[in-house]
C-alpha atoms as a PDB file:
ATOM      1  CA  UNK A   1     155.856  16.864  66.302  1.00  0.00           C
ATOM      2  CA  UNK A   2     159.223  15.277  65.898  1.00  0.00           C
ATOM      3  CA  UNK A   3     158.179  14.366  62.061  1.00  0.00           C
ATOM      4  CA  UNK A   4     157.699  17.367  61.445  1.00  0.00           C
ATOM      5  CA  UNK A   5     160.794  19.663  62.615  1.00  0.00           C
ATOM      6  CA  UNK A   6     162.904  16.616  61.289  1.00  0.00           C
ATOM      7  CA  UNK A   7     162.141  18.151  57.877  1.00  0.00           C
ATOM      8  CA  UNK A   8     163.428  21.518  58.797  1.00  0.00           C
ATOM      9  CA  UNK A   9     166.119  19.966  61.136  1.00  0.00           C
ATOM     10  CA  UNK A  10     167.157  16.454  59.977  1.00  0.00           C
ATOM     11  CA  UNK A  11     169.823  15.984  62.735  1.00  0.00           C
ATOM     12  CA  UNK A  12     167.160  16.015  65.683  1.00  0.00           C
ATOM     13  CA  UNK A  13     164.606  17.519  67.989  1.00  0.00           C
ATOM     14  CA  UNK A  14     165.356  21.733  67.922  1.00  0.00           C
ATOM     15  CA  UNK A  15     165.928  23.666  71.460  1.00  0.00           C
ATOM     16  CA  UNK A  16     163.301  25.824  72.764  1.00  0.00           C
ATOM     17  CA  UNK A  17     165.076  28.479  71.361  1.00  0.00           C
ATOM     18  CA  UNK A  18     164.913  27.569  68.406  1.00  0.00           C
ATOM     19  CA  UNK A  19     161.580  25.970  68.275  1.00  0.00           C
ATOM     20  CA  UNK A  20     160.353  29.674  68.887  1.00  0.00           C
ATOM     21  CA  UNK A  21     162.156  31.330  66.351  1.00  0.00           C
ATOM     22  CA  UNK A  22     160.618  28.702  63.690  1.00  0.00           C
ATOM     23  CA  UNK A  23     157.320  29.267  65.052  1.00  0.00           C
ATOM     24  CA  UNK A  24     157.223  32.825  64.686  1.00  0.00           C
ATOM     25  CA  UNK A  25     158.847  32.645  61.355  1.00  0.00           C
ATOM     26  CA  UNK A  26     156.060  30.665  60.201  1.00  0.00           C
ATOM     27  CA  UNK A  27     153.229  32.319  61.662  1.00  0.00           C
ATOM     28  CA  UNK A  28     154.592  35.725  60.167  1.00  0.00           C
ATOM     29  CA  UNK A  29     154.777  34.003  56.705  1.00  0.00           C
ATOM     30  CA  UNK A  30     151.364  32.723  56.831  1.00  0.00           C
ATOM     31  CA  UNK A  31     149.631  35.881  58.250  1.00  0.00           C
ATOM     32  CA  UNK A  32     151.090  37.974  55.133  1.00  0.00           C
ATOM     33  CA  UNK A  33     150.043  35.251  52.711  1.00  0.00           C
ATOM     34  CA  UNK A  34     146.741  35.348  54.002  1.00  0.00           C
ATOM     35  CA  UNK A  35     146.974  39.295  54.029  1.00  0.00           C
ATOM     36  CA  UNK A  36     147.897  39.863  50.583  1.00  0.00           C
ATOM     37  CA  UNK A  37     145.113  40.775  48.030  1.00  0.00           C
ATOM     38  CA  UNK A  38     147.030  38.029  45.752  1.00  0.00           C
ATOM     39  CA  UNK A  39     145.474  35.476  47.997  1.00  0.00           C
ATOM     40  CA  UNK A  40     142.313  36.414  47.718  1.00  0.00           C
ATOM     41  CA  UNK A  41     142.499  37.244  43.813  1.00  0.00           C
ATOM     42  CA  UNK A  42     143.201  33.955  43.010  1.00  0.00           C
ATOM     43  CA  UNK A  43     141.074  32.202  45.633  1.00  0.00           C
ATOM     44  CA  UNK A  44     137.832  30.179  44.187  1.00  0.00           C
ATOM     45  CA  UNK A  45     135.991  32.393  46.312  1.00  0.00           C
ATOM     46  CA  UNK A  46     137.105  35.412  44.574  1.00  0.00           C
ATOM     47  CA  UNK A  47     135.446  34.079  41.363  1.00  0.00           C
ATOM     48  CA  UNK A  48     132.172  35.050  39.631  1.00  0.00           C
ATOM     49  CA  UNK A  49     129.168  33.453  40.182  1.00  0.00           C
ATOM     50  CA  UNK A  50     125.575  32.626  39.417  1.00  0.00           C
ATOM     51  CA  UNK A  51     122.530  32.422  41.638  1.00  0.00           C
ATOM     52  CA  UNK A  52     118.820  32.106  40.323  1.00  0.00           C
ATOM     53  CA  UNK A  53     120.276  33.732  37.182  1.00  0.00           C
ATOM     54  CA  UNK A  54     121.875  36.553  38.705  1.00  0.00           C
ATOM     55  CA  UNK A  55     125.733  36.490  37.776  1.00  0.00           C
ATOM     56  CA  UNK A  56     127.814  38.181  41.150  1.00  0.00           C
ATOM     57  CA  UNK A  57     131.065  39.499  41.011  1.00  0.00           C
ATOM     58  CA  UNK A  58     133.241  39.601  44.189  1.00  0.00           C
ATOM     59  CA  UNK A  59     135.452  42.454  44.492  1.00  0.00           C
ATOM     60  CA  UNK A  60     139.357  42.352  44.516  1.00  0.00           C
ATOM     61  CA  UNK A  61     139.733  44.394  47.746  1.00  0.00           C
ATOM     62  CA  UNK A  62     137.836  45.953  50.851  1.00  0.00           C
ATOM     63  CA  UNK A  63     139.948  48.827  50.864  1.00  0.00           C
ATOM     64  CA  UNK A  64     136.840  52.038  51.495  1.00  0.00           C
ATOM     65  CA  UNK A  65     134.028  49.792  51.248  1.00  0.00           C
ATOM     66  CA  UNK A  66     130.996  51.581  53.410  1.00  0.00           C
ATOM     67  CA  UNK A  67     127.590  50.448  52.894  1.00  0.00           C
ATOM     68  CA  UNK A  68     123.736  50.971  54.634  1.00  0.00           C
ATOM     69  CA  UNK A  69     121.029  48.601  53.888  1.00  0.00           C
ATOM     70  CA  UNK A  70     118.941  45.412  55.910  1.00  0.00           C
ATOM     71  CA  UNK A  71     120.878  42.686  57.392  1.00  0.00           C
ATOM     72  CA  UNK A  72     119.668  39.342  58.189  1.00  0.00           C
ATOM     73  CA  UNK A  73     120.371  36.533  59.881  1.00  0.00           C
ATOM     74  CA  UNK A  74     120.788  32.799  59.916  1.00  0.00           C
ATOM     75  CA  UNK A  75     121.005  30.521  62.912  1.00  0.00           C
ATOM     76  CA  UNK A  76     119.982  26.247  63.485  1.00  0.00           C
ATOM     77  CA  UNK A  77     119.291  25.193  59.878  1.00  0.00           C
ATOM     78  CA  UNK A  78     122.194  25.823  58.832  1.00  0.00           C
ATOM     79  CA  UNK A  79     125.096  24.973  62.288  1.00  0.00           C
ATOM     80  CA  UNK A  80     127.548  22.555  60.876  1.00  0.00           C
ATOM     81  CA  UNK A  81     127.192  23.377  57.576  1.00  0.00           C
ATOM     82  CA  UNK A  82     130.003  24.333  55.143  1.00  0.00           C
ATOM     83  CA  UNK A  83     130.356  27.586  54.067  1.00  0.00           C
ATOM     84  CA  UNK A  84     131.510  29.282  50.916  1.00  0.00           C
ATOM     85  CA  UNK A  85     135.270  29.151  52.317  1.00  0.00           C
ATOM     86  CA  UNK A  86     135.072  25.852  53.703  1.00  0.00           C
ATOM     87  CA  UNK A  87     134.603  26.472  57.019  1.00  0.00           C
ATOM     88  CA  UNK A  88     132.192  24.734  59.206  1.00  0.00           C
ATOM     89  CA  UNK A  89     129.473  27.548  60.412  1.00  0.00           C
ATOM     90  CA  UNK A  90     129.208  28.228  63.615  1.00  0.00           C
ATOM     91  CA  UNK A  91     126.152  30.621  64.732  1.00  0.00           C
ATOM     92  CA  UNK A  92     127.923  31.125  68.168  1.00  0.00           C
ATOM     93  CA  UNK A  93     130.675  32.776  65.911  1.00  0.00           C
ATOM     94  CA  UNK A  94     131.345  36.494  65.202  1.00  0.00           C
ATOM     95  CA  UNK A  95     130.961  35.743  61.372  1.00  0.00           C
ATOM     96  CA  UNK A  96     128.610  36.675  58.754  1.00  0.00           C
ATOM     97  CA  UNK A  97     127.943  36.488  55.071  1.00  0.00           C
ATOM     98  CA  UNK A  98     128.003  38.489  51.960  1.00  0.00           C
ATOM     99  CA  UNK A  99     127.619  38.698  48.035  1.00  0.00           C
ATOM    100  CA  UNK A 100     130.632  40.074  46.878  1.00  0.00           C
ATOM    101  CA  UNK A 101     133.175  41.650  49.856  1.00  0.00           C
ATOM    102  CA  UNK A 102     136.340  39.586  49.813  1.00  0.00           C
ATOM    103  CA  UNK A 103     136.863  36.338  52.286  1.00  0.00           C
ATOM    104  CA  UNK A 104     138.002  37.359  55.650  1.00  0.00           C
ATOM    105  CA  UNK A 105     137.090  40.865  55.495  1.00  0.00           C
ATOM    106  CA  UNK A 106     136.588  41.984  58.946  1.00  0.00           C
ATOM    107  CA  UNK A 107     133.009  44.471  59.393  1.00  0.00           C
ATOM    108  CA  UNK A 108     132.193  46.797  61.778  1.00  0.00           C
ATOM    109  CA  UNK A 109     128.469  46.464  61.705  1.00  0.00           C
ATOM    110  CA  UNK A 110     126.664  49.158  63.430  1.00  0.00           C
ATOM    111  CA  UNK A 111     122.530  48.692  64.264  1.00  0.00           C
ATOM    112  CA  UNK A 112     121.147  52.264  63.016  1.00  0.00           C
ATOM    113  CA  UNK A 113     117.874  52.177  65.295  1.00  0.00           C
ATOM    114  CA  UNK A 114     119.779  51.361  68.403  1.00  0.00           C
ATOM    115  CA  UNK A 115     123.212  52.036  67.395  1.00  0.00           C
ATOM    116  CA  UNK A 116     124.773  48.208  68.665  1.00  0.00           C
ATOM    117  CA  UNK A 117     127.791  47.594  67.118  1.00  0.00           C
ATOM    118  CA  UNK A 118     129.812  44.195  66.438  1.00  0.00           C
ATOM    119  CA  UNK A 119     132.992  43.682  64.540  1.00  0.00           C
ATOM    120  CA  UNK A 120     132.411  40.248  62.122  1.00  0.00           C
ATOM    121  CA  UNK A 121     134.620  38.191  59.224  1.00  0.00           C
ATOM    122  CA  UNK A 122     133.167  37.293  56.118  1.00  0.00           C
ATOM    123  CA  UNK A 123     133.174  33.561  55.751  1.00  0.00           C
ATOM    124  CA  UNK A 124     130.471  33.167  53.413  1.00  0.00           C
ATOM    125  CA  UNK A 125     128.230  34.212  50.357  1.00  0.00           C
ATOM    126  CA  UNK A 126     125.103  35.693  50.726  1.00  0.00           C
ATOM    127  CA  UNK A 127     122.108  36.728  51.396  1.00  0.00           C
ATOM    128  CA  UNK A 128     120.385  36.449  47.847  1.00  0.00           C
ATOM    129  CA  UNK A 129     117.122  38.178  49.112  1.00  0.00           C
ATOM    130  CA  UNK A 130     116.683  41.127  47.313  1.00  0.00           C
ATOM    131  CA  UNK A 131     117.264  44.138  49.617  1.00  0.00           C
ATOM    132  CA  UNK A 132     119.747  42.628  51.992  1.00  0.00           C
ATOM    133  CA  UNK A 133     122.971  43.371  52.133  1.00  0.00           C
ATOM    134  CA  UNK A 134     124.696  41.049  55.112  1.00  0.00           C
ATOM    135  CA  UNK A 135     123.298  37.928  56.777  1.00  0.00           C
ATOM    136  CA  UNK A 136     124.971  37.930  60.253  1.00  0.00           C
ATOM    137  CA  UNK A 137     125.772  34.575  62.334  1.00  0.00           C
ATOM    138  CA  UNK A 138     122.927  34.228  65.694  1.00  0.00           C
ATOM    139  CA  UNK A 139     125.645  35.370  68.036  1.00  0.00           C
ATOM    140  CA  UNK A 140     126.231  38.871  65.523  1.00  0.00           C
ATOM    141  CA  UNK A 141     122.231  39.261  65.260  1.00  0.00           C
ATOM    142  CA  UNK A 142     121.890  38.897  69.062  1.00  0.00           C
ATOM    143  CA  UNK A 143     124.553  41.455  70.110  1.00  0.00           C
ATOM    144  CA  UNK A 144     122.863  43.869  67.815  1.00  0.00           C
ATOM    145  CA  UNK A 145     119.280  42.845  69.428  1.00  0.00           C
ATOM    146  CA  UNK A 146     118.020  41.553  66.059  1.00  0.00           C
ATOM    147  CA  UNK A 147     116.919  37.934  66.356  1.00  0.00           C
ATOM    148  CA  UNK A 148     113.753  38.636  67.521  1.00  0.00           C
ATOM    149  CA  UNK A 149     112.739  41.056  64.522  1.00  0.00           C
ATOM    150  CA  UNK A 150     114.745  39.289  61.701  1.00  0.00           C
ATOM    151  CA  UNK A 151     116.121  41.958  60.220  1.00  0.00           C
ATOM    152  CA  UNK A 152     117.553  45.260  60.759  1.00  0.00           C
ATOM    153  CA  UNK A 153     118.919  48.562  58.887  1.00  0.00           C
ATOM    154  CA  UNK A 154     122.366  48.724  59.030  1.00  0.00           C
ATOM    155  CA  UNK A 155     125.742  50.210  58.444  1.00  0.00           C
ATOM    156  CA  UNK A 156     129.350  48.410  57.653  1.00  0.00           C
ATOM    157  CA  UNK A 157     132.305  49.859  56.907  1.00  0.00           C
ATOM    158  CA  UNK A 158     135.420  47.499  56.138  1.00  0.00           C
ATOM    159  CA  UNK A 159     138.141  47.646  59.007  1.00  0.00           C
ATOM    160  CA  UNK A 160     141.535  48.146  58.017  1.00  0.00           C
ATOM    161  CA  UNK A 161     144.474  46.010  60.218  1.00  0.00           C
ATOM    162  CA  UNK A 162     146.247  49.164  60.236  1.00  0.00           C
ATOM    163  CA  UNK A 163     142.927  51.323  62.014  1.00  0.00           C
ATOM    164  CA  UNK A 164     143.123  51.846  65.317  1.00  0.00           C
ATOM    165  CA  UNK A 165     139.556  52.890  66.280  1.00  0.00           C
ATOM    166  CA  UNK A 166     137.988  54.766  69.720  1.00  0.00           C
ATOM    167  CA  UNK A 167     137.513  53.155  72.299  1.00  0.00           C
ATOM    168  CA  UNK A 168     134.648  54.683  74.408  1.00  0.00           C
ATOM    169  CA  UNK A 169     133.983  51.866  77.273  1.00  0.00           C
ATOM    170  CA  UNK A 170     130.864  50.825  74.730  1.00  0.00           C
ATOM    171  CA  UNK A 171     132.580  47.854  72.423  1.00  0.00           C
ATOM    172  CA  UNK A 172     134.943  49.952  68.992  1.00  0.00           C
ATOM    173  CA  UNK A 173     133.863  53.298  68.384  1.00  0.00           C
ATOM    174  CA  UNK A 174     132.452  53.632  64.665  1.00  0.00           C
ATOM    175  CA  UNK A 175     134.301  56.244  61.956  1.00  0.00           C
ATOM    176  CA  UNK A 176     132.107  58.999  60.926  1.00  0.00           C
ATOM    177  CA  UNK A 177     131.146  57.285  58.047  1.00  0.00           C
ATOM    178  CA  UNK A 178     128.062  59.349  56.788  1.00  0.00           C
ATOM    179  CA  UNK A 179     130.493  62.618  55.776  1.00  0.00           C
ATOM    180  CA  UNK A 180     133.994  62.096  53.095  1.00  0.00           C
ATOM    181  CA  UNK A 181     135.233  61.564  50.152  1.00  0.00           C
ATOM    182  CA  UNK A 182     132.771  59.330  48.141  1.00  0.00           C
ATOM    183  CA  UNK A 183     132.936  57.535  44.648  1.00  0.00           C
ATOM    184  CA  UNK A 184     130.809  55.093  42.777  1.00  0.00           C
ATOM    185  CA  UNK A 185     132.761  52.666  41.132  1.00  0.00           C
ATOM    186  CA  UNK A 186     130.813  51.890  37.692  1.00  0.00           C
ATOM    187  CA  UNK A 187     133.139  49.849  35.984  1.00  0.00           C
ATOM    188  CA  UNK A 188     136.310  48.248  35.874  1.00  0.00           C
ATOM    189  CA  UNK A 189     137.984  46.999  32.366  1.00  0.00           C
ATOM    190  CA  UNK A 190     141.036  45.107  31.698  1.00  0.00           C
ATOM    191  CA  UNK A 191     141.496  47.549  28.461  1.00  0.00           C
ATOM    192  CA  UNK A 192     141.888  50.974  29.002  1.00  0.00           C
ATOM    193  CA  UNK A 193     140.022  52.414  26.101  1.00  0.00           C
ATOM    194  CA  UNK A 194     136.819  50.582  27.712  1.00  0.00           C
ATOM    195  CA  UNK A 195     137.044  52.674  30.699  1.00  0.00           C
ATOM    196  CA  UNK A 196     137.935  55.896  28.594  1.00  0.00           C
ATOM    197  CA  UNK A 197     134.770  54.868  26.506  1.00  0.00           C
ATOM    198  CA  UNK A 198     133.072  54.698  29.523  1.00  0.00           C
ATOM    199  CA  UNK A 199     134.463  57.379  31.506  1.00  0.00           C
ATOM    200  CA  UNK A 200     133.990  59.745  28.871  1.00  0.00           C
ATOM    201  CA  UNK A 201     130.322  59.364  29.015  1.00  0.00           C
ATOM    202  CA  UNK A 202     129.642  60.436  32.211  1.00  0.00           C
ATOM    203  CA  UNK A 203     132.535  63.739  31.820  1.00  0.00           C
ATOM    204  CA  UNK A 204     130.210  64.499  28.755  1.00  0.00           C
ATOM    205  CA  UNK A 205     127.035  64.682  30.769  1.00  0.00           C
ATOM    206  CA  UNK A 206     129.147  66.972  33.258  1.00  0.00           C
ATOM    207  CA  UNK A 207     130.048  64.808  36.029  1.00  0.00           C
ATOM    208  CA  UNK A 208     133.600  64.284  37.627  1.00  0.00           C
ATOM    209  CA  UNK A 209     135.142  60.588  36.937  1.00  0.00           C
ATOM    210  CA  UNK A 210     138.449  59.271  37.706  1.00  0.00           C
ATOM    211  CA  UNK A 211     140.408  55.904  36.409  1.00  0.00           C
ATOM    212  CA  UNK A 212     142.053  53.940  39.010  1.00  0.00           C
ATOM    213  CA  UNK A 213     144.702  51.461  37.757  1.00  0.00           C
ATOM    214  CA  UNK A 214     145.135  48.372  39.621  1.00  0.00           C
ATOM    215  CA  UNK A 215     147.424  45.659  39.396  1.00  0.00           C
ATOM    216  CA  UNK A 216     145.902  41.809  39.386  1.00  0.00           C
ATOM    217  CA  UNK A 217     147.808  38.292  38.765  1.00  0.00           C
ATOM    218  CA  UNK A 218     149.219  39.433  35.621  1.00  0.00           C
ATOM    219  CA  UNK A 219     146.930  41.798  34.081  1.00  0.00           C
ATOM    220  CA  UNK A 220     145.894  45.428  34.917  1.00  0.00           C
ATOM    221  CA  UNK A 221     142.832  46.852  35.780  1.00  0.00           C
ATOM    222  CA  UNK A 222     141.120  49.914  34.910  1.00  0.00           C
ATOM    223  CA  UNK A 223     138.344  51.139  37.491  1.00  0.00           C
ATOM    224  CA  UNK A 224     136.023  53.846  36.492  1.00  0.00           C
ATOM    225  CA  UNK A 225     135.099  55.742  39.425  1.00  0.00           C
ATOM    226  CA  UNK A 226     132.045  58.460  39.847  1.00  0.00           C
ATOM    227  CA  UNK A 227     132.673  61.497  42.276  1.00  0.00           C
ATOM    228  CA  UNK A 228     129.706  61.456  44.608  1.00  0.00           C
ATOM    229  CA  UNK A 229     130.478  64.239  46.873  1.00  0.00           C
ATOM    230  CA  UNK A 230     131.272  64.574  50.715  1.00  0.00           C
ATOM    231  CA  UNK A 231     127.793  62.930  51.830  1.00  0.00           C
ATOM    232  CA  UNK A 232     127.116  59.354  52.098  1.00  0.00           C
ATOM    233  CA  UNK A 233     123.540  60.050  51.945  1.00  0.00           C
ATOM    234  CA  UNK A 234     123.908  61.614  48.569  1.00  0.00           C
ATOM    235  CA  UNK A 235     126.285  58.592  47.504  1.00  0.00           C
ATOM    236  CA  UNK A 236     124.152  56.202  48.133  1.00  0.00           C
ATOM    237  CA  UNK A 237     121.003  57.995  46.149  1.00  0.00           C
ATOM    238  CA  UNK A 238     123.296  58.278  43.310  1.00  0.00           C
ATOM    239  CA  UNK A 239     124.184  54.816  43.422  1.00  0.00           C
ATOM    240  CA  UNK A 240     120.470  53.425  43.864  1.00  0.00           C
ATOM    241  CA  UNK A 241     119.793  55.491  40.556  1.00  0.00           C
ATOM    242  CA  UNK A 242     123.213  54.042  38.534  1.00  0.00           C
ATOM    243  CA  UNK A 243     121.469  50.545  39.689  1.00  0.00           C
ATOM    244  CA  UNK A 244     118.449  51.469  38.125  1.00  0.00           C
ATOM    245  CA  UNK A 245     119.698  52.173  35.027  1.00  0.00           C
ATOM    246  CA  UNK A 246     121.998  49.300  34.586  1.00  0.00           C
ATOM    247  CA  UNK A 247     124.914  49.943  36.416  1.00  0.00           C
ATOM    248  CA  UNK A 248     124.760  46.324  38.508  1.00  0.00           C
ATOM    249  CA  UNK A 249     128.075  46.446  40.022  1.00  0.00           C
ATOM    250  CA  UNK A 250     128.016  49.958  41.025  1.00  0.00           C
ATOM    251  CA  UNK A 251     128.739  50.266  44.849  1.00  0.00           C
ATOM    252  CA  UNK A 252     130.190  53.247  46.947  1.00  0.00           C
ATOM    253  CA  UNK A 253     133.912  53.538  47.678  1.00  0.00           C
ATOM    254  CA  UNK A 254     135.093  56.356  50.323  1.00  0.00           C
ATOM    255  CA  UNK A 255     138.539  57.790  50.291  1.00  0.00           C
END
């Protein structure tokens, strides 16, 4: 410990005082590195890539993301073993995996059959079985009275720091997620005629689109967004159809 305050204080040991101070001063700096979507744009994790042919592309933020579909999960085989951030898993851990939602997002994950709920980090990629949209860590799967069955239907919704959610004696309350503002995102373009091009397609056909700009490392983004309406049911029919017909990265966004 001496080592390493002598770089920050060559003339000795620091007082208590001080030794605070410098503590909290670095835990602040690396809490907002690791909070800023910079981090986890230009993290390998944030990177496209391919399984069994199928070419994945992990989304810049979490901001809005709400989604319903069959969770998994994955226990023994695979304790110990890295995962897609590096980390050592740990099925006794509140963690779970996921295709394209970026590292460290934190999940509420609500059962729908027996409404259970558990709050989990993403930590890995997965699960590349068609139809699934989260493989949860033993511990995740066993609050939500899963592990027997497998699998289960399920709702996330992304959990901003900034949310304070209901507390009703039961574990966090969930967000009415089923009833909004909802949006497909369809597309998103580093040149902004491609999203015009794009947009312009779907306003011809008669349905509401907006472009979002966003700001990467050095180059701006233009997301093509679908107005879905104020159901999430509805949302996610239109969004089953976009995937249908080509749309692979569509995926429902509520404001």
């Amino acid at each position: 410990m001496t080592g390493f305050f002598s770089f920050f204080y060559p003339a000795g040991r620091p007082s208590v005082k001080t030794f605070f101070a410098l503590t909290s001063s670095l835990l602040f700096l690396l809490n907002s590195v690791l909070a800023t979507e910079s981090f986890c744009r230009i993290h390998p994790t944030q990177k496209p890539y391919v399984i069994e042919r199928v070419t994945y592309f992990p989304i810049p933020t979490s901001k809005g993301y709400v989604e319903e579909g069959i969770a998994s999960w994955y226990g023994p085989d695979f304790h110990g073993r890295p995962t897609s951030n590096g980390e050592r898993y740990d099925m006794f851990h509140m963690t779970a995996a996921h295709k394209t939602l970026p590292m460290n997002t934190v999940l509420l994950v609500q059962n729908i059959d027996n409404k259970r709920e558990v709050v989990v980090r993403i930590n890995d990629r997965g699960p590349f079985v068609r139809g699934r949209v989260i493989d949860l860590s033993y511990k995740a799967a066993k609050q939500l009275d899963m592990v027997g069955k497998g699998t289960a239907r399920v709702r996330i919704v992304a959990m901003a720091r900034e949310t304070a959610l209901a507390q009703n004696g039961k574990g966090p309350g969930l967000p009415d997620l089923r009833h909004g503002e909802f949006y497909i995102q369809i597309g998103s373009f580093s040149r902004r005629q491609n999203a015009i091009n794009l947009q312009k397609r779907f306003t011809n056909a008669g349905h509401t689109t907006i472009i979002q700009k966003y700001f990467g490392p050095g180059k701006t983004f233009y997301r093509v967004q679908l107005y879905a309406g104020k159901e999430l049911d509805k949302a996610r029919r239109a969004e089953k159809a976009l995937l249908r017909h080509g749309y692979t990265g569509a995926f429902v966004v509520a404001r």
